[in-house]
PDB file of N, CA and C in Angstrom:
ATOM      1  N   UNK A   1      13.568  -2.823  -5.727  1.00  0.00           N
ATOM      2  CA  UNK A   1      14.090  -2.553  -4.416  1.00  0.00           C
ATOM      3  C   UNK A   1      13.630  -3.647  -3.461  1.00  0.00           C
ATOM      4  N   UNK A   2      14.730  -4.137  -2.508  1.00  0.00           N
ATOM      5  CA  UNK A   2      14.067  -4.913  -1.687  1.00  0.00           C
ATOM      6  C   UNK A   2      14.168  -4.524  -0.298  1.00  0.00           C
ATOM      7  N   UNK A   3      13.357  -5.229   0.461  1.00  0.00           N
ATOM      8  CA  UNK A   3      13.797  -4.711   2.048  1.00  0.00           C
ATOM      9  C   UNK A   3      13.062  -5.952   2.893  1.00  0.00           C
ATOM     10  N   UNK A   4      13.640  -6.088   4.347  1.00  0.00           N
ATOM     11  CA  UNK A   4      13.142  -7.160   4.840  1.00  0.00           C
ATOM     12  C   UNK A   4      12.417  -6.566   5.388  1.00  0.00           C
ATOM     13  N   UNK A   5      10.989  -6.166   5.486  1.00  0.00           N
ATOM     14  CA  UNK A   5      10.066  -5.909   6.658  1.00  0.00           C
ATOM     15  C   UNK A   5       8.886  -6.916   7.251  1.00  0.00           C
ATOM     16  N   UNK A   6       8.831  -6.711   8.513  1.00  0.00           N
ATOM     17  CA  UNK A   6       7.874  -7.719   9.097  1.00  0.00           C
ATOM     18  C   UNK A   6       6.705  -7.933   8.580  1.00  0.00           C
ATOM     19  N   UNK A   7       5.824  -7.309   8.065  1.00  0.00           N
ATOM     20  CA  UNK A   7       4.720  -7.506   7.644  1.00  0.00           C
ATOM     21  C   UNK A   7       4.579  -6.733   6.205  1.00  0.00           C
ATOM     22  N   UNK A   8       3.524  -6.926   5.560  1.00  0.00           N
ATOM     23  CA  UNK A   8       3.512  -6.500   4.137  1.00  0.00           C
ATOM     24  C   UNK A   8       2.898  -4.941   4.397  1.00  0.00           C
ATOM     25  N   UNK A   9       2.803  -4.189   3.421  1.00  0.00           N
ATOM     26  CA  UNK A   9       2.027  -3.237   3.732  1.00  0.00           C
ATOM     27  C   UNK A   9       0.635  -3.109   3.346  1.00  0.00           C
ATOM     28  N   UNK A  10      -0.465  -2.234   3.732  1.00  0.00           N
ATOM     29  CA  UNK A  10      -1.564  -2.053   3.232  1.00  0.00           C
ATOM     30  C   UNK A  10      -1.912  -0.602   2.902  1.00  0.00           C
ATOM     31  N   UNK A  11      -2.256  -0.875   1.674  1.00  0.00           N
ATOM     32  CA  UNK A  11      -2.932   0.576   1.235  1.00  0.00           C
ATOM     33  C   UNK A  11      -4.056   0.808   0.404  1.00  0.00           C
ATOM     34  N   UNK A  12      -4.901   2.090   0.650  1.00  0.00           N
ATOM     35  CA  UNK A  12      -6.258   1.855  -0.041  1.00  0.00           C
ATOM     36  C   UNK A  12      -6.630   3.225  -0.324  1.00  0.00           C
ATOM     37  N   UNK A  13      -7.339   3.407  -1.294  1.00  0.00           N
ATOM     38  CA  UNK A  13      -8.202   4.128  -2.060  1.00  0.00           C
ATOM     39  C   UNK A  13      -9.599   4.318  -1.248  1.00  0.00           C
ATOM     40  N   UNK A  14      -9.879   4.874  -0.661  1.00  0.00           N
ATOM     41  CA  UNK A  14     -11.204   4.966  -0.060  1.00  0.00           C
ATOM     42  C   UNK A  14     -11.672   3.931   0.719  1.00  0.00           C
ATOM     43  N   UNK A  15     -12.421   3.448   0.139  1.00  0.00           N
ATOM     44  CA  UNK A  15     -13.236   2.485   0.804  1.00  0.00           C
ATOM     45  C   UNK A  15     -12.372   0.530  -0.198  1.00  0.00           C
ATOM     46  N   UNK A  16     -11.421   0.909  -0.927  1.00  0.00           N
ATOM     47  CA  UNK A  16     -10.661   0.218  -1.739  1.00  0.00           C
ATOM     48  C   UNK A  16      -9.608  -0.100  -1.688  1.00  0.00           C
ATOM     49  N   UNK A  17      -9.164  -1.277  -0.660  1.00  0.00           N
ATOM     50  CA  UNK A  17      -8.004  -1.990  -0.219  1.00  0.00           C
ATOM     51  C   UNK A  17      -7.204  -2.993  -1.582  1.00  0.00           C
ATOM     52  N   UNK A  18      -6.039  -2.057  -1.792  1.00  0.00           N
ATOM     53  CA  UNK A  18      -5.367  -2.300  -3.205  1.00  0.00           C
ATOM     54  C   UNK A  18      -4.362  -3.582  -2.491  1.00  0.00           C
ATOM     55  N   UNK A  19      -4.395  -4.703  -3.562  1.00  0.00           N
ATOM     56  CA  UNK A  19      -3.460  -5.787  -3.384  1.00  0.00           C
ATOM     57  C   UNK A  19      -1.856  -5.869  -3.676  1.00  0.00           C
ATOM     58  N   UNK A  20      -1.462  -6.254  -2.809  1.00  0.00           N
ATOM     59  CA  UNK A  20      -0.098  -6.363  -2.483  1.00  0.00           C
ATOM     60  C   UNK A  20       0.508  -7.451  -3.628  1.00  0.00           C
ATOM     61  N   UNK A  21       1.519  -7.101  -4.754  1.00  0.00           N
ATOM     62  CA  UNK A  21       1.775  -8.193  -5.546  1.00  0.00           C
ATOM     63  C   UNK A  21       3.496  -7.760  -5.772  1.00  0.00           C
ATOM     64  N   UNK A  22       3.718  -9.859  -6.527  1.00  0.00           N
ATOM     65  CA  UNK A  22       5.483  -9.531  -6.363  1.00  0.00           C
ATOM     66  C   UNK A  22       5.337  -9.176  -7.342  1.00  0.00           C
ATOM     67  N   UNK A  23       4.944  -8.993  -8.679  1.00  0.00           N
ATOM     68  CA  UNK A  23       5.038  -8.491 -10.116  1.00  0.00           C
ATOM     69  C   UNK A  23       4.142  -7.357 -10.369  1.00  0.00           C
ATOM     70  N   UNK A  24       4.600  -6.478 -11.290  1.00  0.00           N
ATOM     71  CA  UNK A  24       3.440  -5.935 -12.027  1.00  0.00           C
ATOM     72  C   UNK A  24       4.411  -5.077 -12.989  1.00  0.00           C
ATOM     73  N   UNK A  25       3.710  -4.975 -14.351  1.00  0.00           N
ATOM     74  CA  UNK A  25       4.055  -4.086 -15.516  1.00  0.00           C
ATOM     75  C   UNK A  25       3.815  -2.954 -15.548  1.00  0.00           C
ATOM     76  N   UNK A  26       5.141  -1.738 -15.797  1.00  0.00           N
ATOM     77  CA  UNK A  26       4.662  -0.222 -15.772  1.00  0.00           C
ATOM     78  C   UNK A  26       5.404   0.148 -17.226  1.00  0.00           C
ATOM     79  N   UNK A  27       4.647   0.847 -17.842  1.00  0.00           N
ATOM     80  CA  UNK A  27       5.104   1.437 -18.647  1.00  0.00           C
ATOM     81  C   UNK A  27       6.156   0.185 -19.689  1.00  0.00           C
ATOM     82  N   UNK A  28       5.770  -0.481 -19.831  1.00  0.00           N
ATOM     83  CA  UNK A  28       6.549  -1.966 -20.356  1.00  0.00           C
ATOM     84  C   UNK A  28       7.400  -2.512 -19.678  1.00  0.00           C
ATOM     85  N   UNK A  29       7.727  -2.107 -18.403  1.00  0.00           N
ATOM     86  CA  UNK A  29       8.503  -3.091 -17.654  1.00  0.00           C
ATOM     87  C   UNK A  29       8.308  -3.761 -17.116  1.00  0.00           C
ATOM     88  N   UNK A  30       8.744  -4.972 -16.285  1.00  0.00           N
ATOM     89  CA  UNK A  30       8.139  -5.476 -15.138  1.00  0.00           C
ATOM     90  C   UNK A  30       8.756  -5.325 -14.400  1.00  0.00           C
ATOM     91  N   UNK A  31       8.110  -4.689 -13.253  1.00  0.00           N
ATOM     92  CA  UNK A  31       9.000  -3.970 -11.609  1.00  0.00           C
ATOM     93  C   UNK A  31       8.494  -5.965 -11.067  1.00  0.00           C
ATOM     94  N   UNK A  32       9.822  -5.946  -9.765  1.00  0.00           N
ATOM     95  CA  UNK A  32       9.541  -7.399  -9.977  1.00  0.00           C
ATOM     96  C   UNK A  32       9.884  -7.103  -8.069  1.00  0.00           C
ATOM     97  N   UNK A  33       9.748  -7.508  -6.838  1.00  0.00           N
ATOM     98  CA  UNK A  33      10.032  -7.638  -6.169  1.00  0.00           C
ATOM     99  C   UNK A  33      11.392  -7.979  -5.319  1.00  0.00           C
ATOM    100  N   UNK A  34      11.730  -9.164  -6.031  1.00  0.00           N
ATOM    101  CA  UNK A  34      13.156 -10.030  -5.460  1.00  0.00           C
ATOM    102  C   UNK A  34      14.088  -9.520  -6.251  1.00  0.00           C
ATOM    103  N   UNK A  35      13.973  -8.230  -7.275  1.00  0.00           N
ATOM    104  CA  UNK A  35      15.131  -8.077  -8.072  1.00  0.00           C
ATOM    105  C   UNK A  35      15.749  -8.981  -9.287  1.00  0.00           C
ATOM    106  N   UNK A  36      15.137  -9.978  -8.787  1.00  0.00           N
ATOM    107  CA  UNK A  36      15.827 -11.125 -10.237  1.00  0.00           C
ATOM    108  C   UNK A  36      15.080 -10.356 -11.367  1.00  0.00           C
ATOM    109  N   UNK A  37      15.813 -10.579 -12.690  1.00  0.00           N
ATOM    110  CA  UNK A  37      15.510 -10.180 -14.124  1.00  0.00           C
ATOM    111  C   UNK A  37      15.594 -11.065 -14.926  1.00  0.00           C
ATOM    112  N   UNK A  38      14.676 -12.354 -14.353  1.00  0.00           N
ATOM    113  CA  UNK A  38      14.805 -13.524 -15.148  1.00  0.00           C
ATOM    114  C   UNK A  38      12.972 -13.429 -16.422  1.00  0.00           C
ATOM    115  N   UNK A  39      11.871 -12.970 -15.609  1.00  0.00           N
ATOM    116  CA  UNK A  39      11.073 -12.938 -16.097  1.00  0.00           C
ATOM    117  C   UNK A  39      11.058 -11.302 -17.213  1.00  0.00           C
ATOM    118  N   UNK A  40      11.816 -10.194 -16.689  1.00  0.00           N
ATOM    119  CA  UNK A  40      11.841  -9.094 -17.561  1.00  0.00           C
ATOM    120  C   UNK A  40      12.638  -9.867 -18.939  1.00  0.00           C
ATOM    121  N   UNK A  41      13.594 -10.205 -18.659  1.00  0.00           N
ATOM    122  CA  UNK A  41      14.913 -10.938 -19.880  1.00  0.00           C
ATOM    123  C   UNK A  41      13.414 -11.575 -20.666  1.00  0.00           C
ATOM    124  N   UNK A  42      13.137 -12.668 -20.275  1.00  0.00           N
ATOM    125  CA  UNK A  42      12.330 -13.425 -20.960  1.00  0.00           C
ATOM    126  C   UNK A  42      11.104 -13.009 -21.559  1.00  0.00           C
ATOM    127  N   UNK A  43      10.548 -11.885 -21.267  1.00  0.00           N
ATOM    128  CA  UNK A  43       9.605 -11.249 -22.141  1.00  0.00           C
ATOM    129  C   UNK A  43       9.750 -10.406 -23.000  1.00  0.00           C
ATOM    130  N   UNK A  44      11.275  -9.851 -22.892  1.00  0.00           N
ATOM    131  CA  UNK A  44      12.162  -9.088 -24.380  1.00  0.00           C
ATOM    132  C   UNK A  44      12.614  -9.923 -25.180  1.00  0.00           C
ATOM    133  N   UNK A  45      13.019 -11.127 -24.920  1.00  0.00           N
ATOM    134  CA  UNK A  45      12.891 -12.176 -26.015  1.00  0.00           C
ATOM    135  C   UNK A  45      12.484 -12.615 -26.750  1.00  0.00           C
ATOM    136  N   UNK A  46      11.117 -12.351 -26.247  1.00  0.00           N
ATOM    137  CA  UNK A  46       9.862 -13.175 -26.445  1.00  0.00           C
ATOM    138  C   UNK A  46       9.490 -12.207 -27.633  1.00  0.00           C
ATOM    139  N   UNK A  47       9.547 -10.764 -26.931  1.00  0.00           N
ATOM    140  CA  UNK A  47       8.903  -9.231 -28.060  1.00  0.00           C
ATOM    141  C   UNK A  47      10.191  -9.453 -29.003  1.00  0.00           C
ATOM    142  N   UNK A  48      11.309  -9.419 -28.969  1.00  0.00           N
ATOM    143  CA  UNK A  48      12.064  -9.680 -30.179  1.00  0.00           C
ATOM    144  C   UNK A  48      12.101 -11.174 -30.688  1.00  0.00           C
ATOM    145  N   UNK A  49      12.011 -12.017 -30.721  1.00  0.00           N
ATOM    146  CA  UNK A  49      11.317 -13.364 -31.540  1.00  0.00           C
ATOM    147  C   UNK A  49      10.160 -12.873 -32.292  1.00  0.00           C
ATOM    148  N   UNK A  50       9.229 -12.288 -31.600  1.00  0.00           N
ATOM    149  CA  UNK A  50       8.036 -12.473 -32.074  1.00  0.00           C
ATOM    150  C   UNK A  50       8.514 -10.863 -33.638  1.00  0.00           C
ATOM    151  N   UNK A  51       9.099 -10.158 -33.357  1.00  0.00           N
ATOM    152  CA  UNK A  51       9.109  -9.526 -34.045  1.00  0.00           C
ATOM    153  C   UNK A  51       9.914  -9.401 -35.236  1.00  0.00           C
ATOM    154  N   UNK A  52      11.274 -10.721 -35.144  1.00  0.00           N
ATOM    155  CA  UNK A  52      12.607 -10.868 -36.333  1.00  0.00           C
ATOM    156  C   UNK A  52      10.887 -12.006 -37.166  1.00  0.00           C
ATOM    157  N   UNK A  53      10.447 -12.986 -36.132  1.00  0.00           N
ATOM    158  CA  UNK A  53       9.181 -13.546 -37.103  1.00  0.00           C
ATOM    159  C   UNK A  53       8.473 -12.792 -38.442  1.00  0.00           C
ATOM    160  N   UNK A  54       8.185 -11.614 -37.744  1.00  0.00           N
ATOM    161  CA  UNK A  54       7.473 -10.675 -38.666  1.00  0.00           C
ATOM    162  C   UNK A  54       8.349 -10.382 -40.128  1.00  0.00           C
ATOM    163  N   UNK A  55       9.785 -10.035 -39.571  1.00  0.00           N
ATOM    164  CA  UNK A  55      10.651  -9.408 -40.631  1.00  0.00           C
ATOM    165  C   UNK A  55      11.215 -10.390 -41.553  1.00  0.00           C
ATOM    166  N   UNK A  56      10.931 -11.834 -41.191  1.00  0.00           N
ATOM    167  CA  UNK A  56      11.176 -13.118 -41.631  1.00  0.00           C
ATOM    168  C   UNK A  56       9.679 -13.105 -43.118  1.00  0.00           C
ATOM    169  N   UNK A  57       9.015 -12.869 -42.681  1.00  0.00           N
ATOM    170  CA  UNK A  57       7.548 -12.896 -43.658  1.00  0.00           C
ATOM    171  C   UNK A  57       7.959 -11.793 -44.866  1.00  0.00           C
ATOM    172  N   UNK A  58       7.874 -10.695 -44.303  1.00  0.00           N
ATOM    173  CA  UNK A  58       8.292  -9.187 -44.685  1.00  0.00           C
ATOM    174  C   UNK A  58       8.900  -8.442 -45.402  1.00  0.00           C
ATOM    175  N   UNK A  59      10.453  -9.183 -45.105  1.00  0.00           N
ATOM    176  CA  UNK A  59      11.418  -8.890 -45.854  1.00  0.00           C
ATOM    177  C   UNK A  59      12.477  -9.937 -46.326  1.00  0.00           C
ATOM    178  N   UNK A  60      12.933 -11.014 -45.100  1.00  0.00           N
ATOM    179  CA  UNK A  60      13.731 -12.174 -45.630  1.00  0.00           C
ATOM    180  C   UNK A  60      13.358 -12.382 -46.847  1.00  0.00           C
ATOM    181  N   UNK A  61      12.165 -12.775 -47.318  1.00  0.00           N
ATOM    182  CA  UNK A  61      11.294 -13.979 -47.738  1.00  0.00           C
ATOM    183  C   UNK A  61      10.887 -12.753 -48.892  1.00  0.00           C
ATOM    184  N   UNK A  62      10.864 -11.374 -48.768  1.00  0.00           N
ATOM    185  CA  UNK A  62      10.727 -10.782 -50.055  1.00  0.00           C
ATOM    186  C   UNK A  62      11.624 -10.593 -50.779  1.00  0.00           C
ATOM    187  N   UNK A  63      10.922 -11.350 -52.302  1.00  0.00           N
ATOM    188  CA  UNK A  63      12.335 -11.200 -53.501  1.00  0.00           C
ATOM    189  C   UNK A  63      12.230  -9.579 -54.435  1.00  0.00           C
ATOM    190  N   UNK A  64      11.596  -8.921 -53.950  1.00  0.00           N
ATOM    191  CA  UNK A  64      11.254  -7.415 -54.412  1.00  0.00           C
ATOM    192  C   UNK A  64      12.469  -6.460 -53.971  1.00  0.00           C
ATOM    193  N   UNK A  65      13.146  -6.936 -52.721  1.00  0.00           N
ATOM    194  CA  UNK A  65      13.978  -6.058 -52.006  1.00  0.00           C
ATOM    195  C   UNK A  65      15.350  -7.103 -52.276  1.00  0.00           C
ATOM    196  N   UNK A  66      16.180  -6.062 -52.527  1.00  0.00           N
ATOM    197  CA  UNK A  66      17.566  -5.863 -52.532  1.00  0.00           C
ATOM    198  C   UNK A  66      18.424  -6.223 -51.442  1.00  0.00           C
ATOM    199  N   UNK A  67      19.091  -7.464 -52.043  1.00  0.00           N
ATOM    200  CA  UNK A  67      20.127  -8.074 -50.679  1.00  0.00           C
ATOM    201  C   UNK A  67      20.900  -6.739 -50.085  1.00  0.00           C
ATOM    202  N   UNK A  68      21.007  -5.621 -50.856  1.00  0.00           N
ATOM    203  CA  UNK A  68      21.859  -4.077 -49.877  1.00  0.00           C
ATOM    204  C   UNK A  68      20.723  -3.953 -49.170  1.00  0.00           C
ATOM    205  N   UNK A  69      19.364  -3.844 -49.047  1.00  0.00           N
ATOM    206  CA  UNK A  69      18.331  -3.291 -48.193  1.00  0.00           C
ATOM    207  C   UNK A  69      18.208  -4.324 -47.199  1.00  0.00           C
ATOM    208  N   UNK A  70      18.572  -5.670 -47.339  1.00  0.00           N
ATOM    209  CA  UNK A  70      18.313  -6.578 -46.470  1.00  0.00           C
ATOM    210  C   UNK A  70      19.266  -6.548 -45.288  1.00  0.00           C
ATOM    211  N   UNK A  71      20.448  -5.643 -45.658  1.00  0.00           N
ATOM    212  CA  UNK A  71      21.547  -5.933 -45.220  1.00  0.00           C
ATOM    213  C   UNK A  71      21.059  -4.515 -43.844  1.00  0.00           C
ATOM    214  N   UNK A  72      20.680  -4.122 -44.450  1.00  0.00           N
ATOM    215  CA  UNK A  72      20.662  -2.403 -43.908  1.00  0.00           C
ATOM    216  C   UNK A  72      19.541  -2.379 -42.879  1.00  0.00           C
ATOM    217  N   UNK A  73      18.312  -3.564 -42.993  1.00  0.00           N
ATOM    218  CA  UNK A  73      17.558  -4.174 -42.122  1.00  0.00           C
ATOM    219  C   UNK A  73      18.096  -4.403 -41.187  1.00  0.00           C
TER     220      UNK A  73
END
């Protein structure tokens, strides 16, 4: 969500003044300030690369499994 307001806001926990940021990760997302979804895009990429890698070791590359099971991968 965005909005133009004059000043940032402040908020705190007791005696614990919490920092104001354009990013942060919840629950695997990244809530992002300006709305762009250039840095969310790019870190699902990143988790699927890193993870066809794995299935590349795993299963491509295993001659135990059946080109039908590879397929079904």
């Amino acid at each position: 969500m965005v909005q133009d307001v004059p000043a940032l806001p402040s908020f705190s926990i007791g005696m614990e003044v919490l920092e104001v940021t354009d990013y942060f990760t919840y629950l695997g997302a990244t809530i992002i300030s300006n709305v762009l979804l250039d840095r969310e895009i790019y870190k699902r990429v990143a988790k699927a690369a890193d993870h066809l890698a794995k299935l590349s070791k795993r299963v491509w590359d295993n001659n135990q499994l059946t080109l039908n099971t590879k397929l079904k991968v």
